[in-house]
PDB file of N, CA and C in Angstrom:
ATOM      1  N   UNK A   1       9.297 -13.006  -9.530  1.00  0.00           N
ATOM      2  CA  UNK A   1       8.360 -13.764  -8.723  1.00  0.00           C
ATOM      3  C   UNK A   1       7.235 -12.826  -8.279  1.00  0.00           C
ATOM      4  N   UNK A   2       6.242 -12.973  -8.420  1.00  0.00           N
ATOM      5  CA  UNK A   2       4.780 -12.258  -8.389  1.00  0.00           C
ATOM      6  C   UNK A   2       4.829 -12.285  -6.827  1.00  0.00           C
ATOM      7  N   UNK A   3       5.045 -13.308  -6.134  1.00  0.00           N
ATOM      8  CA  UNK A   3       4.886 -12.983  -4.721  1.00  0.00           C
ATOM      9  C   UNK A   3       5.412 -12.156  -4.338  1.00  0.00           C
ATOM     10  N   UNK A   4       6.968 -12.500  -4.415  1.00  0.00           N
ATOM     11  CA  UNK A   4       8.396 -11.537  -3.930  1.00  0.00           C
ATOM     12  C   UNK A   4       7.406 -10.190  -4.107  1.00  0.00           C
ATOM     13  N   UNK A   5       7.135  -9.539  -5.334  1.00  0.00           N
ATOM     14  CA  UNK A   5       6.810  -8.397  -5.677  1.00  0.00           C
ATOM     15  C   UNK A   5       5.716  -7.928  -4.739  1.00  0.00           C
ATOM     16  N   UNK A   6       4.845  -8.613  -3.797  1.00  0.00           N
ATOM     17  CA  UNK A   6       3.861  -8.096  -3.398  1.00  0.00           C
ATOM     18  C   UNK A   6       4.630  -8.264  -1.789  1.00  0.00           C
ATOM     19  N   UNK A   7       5.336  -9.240  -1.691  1.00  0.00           N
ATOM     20  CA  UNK A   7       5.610  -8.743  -0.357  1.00  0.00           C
ATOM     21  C   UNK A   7       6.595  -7.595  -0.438  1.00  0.00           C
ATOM     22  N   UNK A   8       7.580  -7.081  -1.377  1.00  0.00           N
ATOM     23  CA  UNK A   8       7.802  -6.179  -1.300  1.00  0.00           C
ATOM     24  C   UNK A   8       7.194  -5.083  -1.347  1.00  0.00           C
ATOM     25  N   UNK A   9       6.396  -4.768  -2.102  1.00  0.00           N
ATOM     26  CA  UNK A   9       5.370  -3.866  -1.586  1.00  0.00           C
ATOM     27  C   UNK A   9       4.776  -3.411  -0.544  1.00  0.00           C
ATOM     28  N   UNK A  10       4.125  -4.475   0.173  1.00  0.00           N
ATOM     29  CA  UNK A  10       4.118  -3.979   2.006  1.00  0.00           C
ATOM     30  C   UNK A  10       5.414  -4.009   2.413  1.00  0.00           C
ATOM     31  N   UNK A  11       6.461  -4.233   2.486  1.00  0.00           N
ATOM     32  CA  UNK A  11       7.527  -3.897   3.242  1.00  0.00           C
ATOM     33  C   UNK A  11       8.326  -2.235   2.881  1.00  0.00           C
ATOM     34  N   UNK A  12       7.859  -2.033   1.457  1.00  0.00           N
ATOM     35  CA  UNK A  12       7.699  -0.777   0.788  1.00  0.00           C
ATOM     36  C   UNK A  12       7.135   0.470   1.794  1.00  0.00           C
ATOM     37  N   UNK A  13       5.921  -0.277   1.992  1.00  0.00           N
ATOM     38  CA  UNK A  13       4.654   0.495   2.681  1.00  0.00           C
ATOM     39  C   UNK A  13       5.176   0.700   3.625  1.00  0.00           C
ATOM     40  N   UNK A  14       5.251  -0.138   4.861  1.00  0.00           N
ATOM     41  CA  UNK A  14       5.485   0.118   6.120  1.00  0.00           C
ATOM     42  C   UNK A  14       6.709   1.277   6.281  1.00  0.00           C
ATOM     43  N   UNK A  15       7.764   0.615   5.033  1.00  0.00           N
ATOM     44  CA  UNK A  15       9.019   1.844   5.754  1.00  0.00           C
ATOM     45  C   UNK A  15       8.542   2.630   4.772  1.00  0.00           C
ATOM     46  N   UNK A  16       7.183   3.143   4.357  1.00  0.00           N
ATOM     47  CA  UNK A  16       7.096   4.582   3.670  1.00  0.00           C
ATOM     48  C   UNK A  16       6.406   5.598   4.675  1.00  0.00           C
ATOM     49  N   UNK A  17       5.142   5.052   5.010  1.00  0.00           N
ATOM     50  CA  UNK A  17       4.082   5.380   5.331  1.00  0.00           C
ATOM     51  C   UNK A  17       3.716   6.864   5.807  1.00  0.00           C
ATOM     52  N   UNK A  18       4.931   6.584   6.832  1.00  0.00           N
ATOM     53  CA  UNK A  18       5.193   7.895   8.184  1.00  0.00           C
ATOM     54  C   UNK A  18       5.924   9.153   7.182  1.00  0.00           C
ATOM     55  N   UNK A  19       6.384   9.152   6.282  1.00  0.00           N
ATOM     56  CA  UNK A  19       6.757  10.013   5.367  1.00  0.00           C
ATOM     57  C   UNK A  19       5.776  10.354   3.803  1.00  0.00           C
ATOM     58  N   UNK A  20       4.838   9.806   3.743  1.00  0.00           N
ATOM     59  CA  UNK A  20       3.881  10.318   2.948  1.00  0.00           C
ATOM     60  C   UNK A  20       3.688  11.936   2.941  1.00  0.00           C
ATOM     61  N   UNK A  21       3.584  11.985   1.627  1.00  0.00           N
ATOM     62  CA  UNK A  21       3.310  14.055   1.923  1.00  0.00           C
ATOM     63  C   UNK A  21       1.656  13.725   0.999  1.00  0.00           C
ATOM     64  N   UNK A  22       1.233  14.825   1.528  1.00  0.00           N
ATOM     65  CA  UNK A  22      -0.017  14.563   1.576  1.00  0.00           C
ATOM     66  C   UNK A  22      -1.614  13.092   1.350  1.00  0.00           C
ATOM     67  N   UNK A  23      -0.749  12.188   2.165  1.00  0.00           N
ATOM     68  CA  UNK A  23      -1.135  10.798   2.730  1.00  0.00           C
ATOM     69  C   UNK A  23      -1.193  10.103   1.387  1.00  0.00           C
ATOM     70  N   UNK A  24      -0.048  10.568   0.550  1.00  0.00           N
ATOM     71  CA  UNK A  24       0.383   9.556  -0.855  1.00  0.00           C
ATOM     72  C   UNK A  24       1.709   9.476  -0.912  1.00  0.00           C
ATOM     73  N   UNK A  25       2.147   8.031  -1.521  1.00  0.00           N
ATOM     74  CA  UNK A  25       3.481   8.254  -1.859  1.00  0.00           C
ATOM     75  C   UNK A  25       3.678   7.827  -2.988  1.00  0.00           C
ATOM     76  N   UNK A  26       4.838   7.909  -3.782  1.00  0.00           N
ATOM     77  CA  UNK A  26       4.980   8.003  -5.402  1.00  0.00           C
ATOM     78  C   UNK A  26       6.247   7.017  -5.479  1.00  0.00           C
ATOM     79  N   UNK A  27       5.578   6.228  -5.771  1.00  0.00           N
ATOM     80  CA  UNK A  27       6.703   4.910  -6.307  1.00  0.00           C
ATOM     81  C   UNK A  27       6.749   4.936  -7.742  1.00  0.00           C
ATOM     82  N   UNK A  28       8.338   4.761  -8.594  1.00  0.00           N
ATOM     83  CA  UNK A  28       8.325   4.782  -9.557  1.00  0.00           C
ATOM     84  C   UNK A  28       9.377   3.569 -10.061  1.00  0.00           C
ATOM     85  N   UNK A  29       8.179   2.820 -10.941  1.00  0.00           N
ATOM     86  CA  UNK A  29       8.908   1.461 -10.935  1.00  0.00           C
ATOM     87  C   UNK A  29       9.219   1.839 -12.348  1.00  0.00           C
ATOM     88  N   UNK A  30       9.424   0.347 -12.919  1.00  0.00           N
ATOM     89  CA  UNK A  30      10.303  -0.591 -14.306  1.00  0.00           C
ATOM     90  C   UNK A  30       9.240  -0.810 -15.072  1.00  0.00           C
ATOM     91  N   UNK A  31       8.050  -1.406 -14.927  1.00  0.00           N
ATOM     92  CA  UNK A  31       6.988  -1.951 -15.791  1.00  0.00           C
ATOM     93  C   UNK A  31       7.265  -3.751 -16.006  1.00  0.00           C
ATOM     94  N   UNK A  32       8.366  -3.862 -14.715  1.00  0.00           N
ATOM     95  CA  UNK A  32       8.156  -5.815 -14.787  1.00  0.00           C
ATOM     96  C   UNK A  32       7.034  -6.318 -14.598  1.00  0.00           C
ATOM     97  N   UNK A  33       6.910  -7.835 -14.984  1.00  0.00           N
ATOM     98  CA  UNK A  33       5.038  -7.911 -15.331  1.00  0.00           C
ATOM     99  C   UNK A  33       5.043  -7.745 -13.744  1.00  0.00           C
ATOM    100  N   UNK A  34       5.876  -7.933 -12.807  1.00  0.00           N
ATOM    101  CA  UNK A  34       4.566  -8.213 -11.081  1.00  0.00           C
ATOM    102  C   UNK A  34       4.237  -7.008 -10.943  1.00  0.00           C
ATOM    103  N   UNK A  35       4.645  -6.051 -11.483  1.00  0.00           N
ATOM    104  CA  UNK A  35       3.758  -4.420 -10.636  1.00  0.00           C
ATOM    105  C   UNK A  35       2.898  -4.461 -11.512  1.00  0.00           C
ATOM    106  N   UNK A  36       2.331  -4.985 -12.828  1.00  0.00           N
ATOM    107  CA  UNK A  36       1.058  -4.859 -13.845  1.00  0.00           C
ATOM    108  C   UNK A  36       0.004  -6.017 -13.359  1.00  0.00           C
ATOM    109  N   UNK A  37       0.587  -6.700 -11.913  1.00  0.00           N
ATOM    110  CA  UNK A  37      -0.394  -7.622 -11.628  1.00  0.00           C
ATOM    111  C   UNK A  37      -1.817  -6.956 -10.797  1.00  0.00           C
ATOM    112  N   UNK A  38      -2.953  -7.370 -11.084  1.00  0.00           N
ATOM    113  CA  UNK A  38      -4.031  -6.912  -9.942  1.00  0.00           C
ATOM    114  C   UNK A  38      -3.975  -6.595  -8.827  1.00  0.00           C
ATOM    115  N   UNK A  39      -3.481  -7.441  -8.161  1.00  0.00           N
ATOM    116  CA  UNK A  39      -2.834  -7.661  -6.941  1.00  0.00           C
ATOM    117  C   UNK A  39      -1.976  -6.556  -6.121  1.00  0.00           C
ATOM    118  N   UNK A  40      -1.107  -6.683  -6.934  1.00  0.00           N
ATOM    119  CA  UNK A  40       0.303  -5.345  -7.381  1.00  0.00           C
ATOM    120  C   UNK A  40      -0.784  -3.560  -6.966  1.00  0.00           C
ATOM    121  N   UNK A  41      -1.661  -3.686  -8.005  1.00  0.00           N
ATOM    122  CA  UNK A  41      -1.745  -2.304  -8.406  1.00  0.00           C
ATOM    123  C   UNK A  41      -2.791  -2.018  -7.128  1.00  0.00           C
ATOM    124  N   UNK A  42      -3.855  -3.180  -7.211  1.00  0.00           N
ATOM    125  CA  UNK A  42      -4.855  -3.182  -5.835  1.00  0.00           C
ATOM    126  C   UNK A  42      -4.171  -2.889  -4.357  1.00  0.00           C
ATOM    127  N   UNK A  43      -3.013  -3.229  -3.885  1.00  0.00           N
ATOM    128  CA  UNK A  43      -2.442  -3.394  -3.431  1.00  0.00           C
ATOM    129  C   UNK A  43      -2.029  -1.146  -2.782  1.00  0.00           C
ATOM    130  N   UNK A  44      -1.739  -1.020  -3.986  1.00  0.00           N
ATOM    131  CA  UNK A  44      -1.222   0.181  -4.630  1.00  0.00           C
ATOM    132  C   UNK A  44      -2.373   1.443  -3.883  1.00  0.00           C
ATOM    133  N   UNK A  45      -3.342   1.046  -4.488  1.00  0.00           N
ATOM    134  CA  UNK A  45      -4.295   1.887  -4.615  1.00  0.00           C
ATOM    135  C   UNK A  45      -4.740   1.590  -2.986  1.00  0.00           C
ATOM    136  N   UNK A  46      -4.703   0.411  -2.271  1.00  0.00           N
ATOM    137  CA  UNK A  46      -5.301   0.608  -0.875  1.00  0.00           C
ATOM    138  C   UNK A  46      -4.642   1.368   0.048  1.00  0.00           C
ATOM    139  N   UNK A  47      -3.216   1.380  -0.165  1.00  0.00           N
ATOM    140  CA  UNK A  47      -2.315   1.793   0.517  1.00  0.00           C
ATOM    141  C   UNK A  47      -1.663   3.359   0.130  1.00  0.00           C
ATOM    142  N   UNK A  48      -2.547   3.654  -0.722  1.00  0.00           N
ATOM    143  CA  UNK A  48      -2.386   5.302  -1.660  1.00  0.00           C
ATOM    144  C   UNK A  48      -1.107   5.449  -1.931  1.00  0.00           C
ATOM    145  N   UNK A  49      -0.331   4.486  -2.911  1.00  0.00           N
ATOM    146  CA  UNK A  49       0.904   4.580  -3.608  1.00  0.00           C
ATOM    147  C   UNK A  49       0.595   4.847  -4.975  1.00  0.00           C
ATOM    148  N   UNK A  50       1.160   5.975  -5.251  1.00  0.00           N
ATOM    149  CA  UNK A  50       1.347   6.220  -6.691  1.00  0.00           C
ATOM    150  C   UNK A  50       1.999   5.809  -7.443  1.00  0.00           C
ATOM    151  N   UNK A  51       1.829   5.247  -8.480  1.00  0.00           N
ATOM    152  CA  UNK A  51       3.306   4.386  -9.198  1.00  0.00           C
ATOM    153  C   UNK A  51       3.527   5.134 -10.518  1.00  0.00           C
ATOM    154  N   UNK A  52       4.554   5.312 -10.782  1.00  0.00           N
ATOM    155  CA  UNK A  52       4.812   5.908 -12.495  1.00  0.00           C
ATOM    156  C   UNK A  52       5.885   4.851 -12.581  1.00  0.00           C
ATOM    157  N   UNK A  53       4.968   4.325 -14.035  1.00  0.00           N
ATOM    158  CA  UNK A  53       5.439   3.367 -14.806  1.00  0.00           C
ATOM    159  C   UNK A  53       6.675   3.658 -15.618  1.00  0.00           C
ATOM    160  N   UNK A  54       7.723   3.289 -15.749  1.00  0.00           N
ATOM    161  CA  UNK A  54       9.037   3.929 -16.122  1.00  0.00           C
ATOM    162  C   UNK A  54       8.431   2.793 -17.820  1.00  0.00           C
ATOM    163  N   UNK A  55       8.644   3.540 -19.255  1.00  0.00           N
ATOM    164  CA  UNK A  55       9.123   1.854 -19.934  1.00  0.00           C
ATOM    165  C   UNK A  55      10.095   0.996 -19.681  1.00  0.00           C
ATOM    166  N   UNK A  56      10.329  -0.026 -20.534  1.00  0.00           N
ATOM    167  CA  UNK A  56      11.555  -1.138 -19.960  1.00  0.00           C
ATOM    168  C   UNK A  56      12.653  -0.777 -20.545  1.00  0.00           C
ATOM    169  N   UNK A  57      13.842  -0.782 -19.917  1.00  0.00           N
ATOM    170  CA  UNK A  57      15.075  -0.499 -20.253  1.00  0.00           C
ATOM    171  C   UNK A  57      15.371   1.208 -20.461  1.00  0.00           C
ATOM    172  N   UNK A  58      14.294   1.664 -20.068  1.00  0.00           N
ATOM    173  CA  UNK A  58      15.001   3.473 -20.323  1.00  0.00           C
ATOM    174  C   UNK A  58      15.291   4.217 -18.625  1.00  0.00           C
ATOM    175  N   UNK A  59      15.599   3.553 -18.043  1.00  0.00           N
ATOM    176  CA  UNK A  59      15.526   3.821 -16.569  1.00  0.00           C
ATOM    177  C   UNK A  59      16.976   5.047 -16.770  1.00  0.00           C
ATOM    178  N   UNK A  60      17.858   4.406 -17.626  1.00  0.00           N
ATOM    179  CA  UNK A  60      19.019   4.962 -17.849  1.00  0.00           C
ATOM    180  C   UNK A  60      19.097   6.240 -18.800  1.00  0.00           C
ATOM    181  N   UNK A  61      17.907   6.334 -19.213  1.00  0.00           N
ATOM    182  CA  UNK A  61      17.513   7.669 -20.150  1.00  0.00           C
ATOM    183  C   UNK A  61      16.690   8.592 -19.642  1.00  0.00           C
ATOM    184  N   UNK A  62      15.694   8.575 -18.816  1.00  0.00           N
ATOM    185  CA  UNK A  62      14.769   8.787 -18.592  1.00  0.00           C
ATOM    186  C   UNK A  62      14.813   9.389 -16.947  1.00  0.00           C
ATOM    187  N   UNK A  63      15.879   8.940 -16.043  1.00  0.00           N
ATOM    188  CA  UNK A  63      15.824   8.605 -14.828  1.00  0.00           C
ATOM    189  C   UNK A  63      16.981   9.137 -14.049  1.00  0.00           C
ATOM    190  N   UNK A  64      16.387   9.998 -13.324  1.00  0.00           N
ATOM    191  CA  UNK A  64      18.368  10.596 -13.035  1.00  0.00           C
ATOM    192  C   UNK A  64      18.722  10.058 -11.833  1.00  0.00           C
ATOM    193  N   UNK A  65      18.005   8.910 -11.244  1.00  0.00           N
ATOM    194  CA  UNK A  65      18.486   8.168  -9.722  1.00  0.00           C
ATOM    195  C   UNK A  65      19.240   6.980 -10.686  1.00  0.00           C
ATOM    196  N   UNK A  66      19.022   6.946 -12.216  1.00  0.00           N
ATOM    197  CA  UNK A  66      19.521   5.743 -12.405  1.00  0.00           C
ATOM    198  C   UNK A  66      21.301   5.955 -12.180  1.00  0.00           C
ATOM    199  N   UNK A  67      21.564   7.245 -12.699  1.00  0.00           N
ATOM    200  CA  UNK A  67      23.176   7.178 -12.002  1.00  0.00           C
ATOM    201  C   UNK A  67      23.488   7.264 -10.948  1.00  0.00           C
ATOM    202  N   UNK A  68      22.921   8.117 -10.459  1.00  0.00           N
ATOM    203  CA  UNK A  68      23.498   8.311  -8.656  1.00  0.00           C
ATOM    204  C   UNK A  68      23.008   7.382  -7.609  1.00  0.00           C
ATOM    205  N   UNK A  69      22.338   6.621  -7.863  1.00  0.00           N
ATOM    206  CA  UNK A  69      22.117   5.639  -6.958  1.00  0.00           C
ATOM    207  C   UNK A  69      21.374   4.100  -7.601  1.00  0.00           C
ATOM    208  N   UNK A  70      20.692   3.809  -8.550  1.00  0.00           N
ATOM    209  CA  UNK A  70      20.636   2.366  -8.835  1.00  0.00           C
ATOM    210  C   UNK A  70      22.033   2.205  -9.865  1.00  0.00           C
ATOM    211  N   UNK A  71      23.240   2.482 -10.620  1.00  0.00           N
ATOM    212  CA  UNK A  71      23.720   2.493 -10.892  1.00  0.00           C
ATOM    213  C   UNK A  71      25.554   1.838  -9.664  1.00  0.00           C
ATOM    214  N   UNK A  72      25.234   2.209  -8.763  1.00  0.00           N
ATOM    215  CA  UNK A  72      25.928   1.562  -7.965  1.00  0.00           C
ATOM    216  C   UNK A  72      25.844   0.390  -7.194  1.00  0.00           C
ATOM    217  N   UNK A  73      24.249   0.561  -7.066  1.00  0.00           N
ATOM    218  CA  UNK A  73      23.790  -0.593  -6.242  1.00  0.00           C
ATOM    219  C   UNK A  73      23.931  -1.717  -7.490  1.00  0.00           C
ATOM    220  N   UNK A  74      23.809  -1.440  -8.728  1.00  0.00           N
ATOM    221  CA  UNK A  74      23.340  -2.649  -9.402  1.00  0.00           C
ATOM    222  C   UNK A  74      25.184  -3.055  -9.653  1.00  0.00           C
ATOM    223  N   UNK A  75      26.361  -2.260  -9.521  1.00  0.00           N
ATOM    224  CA  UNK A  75      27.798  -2.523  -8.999  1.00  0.00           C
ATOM    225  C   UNK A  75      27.844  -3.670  -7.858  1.00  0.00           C
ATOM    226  N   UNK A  76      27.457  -3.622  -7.095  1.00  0.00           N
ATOM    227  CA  UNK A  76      27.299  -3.778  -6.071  1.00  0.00           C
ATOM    228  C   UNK A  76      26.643  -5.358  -5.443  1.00  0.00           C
ATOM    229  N   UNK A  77      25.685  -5.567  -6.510  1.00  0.00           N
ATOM    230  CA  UNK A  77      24.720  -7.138  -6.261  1.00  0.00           C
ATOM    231  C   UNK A  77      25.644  -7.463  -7.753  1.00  0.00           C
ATOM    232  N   UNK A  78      26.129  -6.949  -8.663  1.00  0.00           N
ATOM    233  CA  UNK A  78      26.491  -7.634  -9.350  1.00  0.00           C
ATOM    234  C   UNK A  78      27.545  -8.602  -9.112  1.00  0.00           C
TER     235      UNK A  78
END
């Protein structure tokens, strides 16, 4: 849901903000279409979030939070 995705984003923001290191923070998503939306990235850029685009499905190759921590959580909602 394109919305979901943008209100997560400010809710992102707010509990980031106060922990920014040098008044950026580095979000590193999936590449689902809502973070490739305008909106999404505009969004991004007002609020000085950096995003690195992970490709789709290599989170598990590529990603070493994918074991130690989205790997349980996704246990977990499953």
């Amino acid at each position: 849901n394109n919305t979901l995705g943008l209100e997560w984003l400010k809710h992102f923001n707010a509990h980031t903000k106060t922990r920014q290191v040098g008044g950026r923070t580095l979000l590193i998503i999936n590449g689902h279409k809502s973070h490739c939306l305008v909106a999404f990235q505009d969004l991004c850029r007002e609020k000085k979030i950096i995003t690195l685009c992970m490709p789709p499905h290599s989170s598990h190759l590529l990603q070493p939070l994918d074991v130690a921590c989205f790997s349980p959580l996704k246990r977990l909602y499953s």
